[in-house]
PDB file of N, CA and C in Angstrom:
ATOM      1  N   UNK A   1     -39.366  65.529  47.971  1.00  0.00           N
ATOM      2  CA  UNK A   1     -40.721  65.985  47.763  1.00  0.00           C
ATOM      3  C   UNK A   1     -40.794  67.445  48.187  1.00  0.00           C
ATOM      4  N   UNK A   2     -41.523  68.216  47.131  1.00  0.00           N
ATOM      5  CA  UNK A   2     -42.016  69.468  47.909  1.00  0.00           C
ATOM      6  C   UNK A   2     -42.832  69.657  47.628  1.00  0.00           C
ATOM      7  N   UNK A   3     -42.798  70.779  49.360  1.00  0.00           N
ATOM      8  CA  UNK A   3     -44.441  71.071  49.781  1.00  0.00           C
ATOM      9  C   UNK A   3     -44.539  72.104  50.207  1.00  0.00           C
ATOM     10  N   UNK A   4     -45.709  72.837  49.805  1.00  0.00           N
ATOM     11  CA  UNK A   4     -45.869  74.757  50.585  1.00  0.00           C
ATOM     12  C   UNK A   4     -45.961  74.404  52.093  1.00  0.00           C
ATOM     13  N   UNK A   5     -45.018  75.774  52.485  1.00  0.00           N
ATOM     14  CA  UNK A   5     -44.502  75.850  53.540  1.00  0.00           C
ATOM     15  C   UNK A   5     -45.905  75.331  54.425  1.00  0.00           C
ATOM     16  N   UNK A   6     -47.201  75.852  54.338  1.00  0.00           N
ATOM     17  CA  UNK A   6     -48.377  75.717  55.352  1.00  0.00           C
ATOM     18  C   UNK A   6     -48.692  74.107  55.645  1.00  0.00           C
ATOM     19  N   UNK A   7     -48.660  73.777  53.797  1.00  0.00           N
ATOM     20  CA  UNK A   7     -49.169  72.101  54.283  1.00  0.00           C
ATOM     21  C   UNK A   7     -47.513  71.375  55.465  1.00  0.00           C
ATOM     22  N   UNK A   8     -46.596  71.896  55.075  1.00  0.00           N
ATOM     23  CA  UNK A   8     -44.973  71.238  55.758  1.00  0.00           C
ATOM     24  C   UNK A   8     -45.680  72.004  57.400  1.00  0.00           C
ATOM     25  N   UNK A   9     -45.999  72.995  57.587  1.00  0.00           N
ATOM     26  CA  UNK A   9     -46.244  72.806  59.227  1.00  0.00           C
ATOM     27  C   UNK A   9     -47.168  72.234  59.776  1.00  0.00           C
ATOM     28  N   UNK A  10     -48.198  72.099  58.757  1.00  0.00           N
ATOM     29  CA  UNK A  10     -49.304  70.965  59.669  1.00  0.00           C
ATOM     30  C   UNK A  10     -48.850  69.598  59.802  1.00  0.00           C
ATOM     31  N   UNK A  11     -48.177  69.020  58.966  1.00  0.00           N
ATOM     32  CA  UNK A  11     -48.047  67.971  58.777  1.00  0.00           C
ATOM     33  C   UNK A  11     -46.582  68.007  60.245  1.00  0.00           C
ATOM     34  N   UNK A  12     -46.015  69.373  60.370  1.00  0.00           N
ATOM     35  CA  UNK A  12     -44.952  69.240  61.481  1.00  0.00           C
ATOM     36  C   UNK A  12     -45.930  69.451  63.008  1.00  0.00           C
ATOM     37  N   UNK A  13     -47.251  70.029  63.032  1.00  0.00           N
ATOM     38  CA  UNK A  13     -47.399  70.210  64.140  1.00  0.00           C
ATOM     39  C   UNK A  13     -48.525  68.469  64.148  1.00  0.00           C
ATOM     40  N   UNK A  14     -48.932  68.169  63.432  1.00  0.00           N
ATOM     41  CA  UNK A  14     -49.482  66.643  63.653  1.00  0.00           C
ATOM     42  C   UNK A  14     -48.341  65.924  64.119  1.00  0.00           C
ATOM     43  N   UNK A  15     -47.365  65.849  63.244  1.00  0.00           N
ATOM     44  CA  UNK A  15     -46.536  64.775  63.761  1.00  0.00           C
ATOM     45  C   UNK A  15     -45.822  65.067  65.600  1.00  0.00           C
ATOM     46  N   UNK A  16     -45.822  66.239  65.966  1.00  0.00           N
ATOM     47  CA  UNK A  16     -45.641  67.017  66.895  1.00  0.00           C
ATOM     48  C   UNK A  16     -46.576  66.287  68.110  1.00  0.00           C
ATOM     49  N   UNK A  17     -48.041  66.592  67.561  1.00  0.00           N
ATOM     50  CA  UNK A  17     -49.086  66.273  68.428  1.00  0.00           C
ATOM     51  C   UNK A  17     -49.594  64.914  68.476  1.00  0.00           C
ATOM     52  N   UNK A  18     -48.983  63.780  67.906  1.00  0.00           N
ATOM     53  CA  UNK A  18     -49.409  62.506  67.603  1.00  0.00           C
ATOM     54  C   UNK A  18     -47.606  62.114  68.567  1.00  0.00           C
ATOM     55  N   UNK A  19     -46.845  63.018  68.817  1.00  0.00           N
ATOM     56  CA  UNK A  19     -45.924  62.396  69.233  1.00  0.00           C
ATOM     57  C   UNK A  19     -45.421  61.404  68.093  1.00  0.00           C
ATOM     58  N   UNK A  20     -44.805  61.744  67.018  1.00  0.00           N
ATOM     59  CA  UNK A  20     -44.583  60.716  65.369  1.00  0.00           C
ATOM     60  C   UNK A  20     -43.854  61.569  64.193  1.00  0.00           C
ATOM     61  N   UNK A  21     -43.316  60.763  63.853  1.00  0.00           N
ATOM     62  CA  UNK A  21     -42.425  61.654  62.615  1.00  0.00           C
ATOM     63  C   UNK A  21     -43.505  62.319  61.839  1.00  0.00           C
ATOM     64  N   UNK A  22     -42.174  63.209  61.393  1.00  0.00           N
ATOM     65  CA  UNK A  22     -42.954  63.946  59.979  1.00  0.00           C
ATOM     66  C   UNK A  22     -43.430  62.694  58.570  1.00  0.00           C
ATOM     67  N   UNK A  23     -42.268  61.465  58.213  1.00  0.00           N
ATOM     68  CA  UNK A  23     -42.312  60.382  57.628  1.00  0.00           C
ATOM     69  C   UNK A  23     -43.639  59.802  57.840  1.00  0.00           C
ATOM     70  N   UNK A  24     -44.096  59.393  59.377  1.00  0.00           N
ATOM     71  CA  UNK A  24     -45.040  58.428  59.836  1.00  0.00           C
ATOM     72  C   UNK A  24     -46.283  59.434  59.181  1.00  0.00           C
ATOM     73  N   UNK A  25     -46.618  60.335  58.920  1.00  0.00           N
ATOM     74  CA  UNK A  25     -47.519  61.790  59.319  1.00  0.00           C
ATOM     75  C   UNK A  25     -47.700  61.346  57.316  1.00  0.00           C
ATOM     76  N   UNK A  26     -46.206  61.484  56.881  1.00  0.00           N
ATOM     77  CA  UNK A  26     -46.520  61.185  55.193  1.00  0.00           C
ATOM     78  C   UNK A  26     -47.738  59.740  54.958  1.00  0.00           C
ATOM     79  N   UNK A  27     -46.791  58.881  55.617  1.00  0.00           N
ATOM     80  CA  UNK A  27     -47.545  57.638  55.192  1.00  0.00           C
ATOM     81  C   UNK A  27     -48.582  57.370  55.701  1.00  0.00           C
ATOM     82  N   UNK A  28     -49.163  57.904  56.547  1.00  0.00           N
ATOM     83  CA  UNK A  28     -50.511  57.557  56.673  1.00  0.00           C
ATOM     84  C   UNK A  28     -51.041  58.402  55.694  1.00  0.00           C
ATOM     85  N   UNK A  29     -50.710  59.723  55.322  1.00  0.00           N
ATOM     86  CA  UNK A  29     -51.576  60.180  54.673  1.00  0.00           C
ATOM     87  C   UNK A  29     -51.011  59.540  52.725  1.00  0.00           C
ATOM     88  N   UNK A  30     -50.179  59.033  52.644  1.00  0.00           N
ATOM     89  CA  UNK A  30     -50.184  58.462  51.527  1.00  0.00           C
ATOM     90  C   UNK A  30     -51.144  57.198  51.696  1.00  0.00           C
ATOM     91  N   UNK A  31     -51.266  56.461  52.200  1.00  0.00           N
ATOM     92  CA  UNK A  31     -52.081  54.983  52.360  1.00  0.00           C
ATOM     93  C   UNK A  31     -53.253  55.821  51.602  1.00  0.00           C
ATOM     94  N   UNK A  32     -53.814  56.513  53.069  1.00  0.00           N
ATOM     95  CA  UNK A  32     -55.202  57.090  52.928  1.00  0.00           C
ATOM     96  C   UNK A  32     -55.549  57.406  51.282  1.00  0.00           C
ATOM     97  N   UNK A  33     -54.861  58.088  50.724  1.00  0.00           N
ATOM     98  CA  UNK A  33     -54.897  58.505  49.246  1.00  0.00           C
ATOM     99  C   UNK A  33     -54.934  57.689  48.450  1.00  0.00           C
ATOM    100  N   UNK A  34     -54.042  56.427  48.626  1.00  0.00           N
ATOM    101  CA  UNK A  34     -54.102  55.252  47.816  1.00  0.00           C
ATOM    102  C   UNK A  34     -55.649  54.276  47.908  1.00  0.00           C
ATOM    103  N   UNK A  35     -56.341  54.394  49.257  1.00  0.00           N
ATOM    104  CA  UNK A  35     -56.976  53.148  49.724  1.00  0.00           C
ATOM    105  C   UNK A  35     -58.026  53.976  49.033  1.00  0.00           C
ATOM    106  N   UNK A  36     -58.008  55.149  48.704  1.00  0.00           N
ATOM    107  CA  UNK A  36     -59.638  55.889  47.937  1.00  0.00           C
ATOM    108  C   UNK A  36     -59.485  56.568  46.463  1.00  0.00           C
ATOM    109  N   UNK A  37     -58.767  57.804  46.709  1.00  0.00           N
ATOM    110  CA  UNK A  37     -58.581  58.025  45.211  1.00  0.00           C
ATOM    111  C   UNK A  37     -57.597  57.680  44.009  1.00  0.00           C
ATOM    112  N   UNK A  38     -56.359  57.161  44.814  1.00  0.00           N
ATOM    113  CA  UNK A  38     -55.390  56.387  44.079  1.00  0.00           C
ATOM    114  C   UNK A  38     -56.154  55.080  43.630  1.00  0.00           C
ATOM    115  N   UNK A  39     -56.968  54.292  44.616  1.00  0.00           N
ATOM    116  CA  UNK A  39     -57.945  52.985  44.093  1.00  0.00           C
ATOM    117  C   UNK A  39     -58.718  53.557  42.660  1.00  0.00           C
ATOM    118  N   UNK A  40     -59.514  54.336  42.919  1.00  0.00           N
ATOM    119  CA  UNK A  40     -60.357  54.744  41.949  1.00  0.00           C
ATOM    120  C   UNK A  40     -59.327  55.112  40.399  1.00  0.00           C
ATOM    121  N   UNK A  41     -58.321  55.514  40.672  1.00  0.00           N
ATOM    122  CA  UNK A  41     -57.980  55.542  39.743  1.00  0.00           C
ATOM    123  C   UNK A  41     -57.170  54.575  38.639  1.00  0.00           C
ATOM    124  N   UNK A  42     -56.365  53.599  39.568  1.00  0.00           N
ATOM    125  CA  UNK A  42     -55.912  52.083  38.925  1.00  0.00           C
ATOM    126  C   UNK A  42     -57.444  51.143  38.573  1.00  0.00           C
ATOM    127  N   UNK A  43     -58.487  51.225  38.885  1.00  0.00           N
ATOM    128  CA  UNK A  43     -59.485  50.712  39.000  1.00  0.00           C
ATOM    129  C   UNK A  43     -60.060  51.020  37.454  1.00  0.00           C
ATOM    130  N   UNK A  44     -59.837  52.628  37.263  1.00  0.00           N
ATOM    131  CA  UNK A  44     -60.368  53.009  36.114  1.00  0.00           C
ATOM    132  C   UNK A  44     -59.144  52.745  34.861  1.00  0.00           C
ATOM    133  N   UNK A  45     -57.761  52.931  35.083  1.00  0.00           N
ATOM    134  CA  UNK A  45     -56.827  51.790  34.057  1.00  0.00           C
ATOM    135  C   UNK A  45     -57.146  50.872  33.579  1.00  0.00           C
ATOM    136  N   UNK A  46     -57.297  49.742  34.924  1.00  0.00           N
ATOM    137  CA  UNK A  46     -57.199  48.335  34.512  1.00  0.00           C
ATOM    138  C   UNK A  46     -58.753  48.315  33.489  1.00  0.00           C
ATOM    139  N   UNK A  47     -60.145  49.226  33.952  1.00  0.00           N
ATOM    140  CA  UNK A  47     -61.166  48.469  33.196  1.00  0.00           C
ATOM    141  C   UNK A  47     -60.877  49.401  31.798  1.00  0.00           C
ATOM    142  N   UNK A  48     -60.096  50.314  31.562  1.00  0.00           N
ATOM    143  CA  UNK A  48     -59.559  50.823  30.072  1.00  0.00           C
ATOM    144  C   UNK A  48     -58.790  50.038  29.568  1.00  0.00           C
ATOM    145  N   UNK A  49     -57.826  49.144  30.156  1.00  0.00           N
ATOM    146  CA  UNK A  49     -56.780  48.417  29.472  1.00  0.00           C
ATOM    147  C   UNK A  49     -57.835  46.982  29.103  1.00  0.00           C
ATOM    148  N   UNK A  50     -58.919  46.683  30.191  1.00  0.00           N
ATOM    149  CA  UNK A  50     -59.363  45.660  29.451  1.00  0.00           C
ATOM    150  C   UNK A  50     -60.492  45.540  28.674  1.00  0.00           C
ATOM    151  N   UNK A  51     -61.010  47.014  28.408  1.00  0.00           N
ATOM    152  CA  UNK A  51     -61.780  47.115  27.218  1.00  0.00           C
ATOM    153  C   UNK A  51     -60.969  47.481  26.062  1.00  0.00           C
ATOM    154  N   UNK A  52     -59.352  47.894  25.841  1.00  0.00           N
ATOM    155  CA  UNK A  52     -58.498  47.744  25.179  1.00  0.00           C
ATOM    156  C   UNK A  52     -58.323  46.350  24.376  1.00  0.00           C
ATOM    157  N   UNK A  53     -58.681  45.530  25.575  1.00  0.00           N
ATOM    158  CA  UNK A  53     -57.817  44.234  25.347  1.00  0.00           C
ATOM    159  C   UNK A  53     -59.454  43.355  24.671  1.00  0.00           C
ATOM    160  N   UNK A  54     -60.673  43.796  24.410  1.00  0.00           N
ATOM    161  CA  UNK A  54     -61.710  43.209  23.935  1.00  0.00           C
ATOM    162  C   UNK A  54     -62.709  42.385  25.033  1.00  0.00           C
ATOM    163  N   UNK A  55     -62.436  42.710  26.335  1.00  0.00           N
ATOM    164  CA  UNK A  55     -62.953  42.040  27.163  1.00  0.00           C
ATOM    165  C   UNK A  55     -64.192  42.345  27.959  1.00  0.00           C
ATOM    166  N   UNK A  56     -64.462  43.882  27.173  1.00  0.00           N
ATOM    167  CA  UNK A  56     -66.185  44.299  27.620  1.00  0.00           C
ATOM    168  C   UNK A  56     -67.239  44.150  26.688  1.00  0.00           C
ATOM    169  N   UNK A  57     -68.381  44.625  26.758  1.00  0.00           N
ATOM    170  CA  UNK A  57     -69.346  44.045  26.188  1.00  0.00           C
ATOM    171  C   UNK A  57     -70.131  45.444  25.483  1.00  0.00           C
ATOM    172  N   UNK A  58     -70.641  45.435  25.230  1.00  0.00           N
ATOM    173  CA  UNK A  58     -71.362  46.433  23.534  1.00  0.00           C
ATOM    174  C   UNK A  58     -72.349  46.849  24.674  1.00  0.00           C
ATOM    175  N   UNK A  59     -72.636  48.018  24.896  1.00  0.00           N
ATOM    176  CA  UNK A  59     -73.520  48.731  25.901  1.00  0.00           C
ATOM    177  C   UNK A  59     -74.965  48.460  25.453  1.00  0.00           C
ATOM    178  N   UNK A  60     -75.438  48.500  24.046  1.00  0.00           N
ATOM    179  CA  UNK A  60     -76.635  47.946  23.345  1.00  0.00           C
ATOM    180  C   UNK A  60     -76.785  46.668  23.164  1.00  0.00           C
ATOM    181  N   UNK A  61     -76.428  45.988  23.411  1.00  0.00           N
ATOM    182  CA  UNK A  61     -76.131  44.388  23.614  1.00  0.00           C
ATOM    183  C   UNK A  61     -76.756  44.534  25.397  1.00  0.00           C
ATOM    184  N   UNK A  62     -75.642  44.448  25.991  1.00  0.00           N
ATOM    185  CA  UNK A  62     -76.054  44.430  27.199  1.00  0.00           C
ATOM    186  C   UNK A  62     -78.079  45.156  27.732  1.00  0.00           C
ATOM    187  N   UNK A  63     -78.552  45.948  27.211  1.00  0.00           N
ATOM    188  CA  UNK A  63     -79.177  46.781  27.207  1.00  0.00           C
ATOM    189  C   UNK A  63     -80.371  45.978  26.761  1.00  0.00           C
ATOM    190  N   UNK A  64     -79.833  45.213  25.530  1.00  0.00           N
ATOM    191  CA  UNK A  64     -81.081  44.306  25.002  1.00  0.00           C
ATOM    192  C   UNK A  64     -81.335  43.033  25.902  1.00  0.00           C
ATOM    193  N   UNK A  65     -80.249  42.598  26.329  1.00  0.00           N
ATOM    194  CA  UNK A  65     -80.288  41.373  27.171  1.00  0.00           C
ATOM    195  C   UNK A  65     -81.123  42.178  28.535  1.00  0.00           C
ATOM    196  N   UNK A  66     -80.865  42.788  29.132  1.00  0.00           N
ATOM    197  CA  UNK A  66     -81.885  43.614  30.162  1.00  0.00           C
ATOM    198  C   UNK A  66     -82.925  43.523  29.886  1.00  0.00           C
ATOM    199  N   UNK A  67     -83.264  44.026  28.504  1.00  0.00           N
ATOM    200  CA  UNK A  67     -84.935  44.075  28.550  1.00  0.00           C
ATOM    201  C   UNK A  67     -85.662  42.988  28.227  1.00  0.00           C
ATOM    202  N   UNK A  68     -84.641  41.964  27.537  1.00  0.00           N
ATOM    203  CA  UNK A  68     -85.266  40.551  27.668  1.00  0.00           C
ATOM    204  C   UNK A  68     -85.390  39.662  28.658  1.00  0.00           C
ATOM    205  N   UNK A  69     -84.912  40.009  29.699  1.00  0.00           N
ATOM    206  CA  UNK A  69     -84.979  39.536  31.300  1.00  0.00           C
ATOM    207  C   UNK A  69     -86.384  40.251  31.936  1.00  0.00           C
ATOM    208  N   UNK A  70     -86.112  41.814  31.728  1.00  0.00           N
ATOM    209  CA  UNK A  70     -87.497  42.251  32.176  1.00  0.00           C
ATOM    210  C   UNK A  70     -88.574  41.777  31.807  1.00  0.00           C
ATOM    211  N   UNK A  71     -88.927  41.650  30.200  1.00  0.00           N
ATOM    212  CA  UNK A  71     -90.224  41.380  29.830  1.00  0.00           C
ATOM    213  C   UNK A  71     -90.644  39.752  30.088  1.00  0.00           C
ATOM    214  N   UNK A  72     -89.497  39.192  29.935  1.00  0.00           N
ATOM    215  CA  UNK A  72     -89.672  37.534  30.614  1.00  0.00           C
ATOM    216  C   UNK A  72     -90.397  37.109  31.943  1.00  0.00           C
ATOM    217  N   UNK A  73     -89.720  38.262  32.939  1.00  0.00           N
ATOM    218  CA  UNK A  73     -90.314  38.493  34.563  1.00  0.00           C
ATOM    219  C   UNK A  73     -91.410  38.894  34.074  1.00  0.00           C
ATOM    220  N   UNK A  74     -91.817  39.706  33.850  1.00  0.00           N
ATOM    221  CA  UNK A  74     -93.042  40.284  33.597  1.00  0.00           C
ATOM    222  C   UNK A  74     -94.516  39.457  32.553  1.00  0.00           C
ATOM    223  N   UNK A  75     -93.840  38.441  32.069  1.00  0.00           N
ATOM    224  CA  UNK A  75     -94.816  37.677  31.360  1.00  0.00           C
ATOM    225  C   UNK A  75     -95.270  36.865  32.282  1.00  0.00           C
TER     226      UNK A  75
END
């Protein structure tokens, strides 16, 4: 992996100041990336692969069923 020299010394003076590898210093900060924006982004795959695959619903469809719930409550 490479990395500009600035981000390679923070990540050497954390691991420094946590008493912890430079490795340990990666993987937390890989988790971290995965558990938020790496999520968000397999999250947004899988619901492309399964509106690929025919498994979402017609936005005007959905939209009509809404307002036939509303006006039902409302009667």
């Amino acid at each position: 992996m490479r990395l500009p020299k600035d981000m390679l010394s923070d990540i050497e003076a954390i691991a420094a100041i946590c008493d912890r590898s430079r490795s340990w210093v990666f993987v937390r900060a890989l988790k971290s990336y995965l558990a938020t924006e790496g999520k968000e982004i397999l999250e947004i795959a899988a619901a492309r692969q399964a509106m690929e695959n025919g498994e979402g619903e017609d936005l005007d469809d959905v939209i009509k069923a809404v307002d036939l719930i509303v006006r039902d409550s409302a009667a």
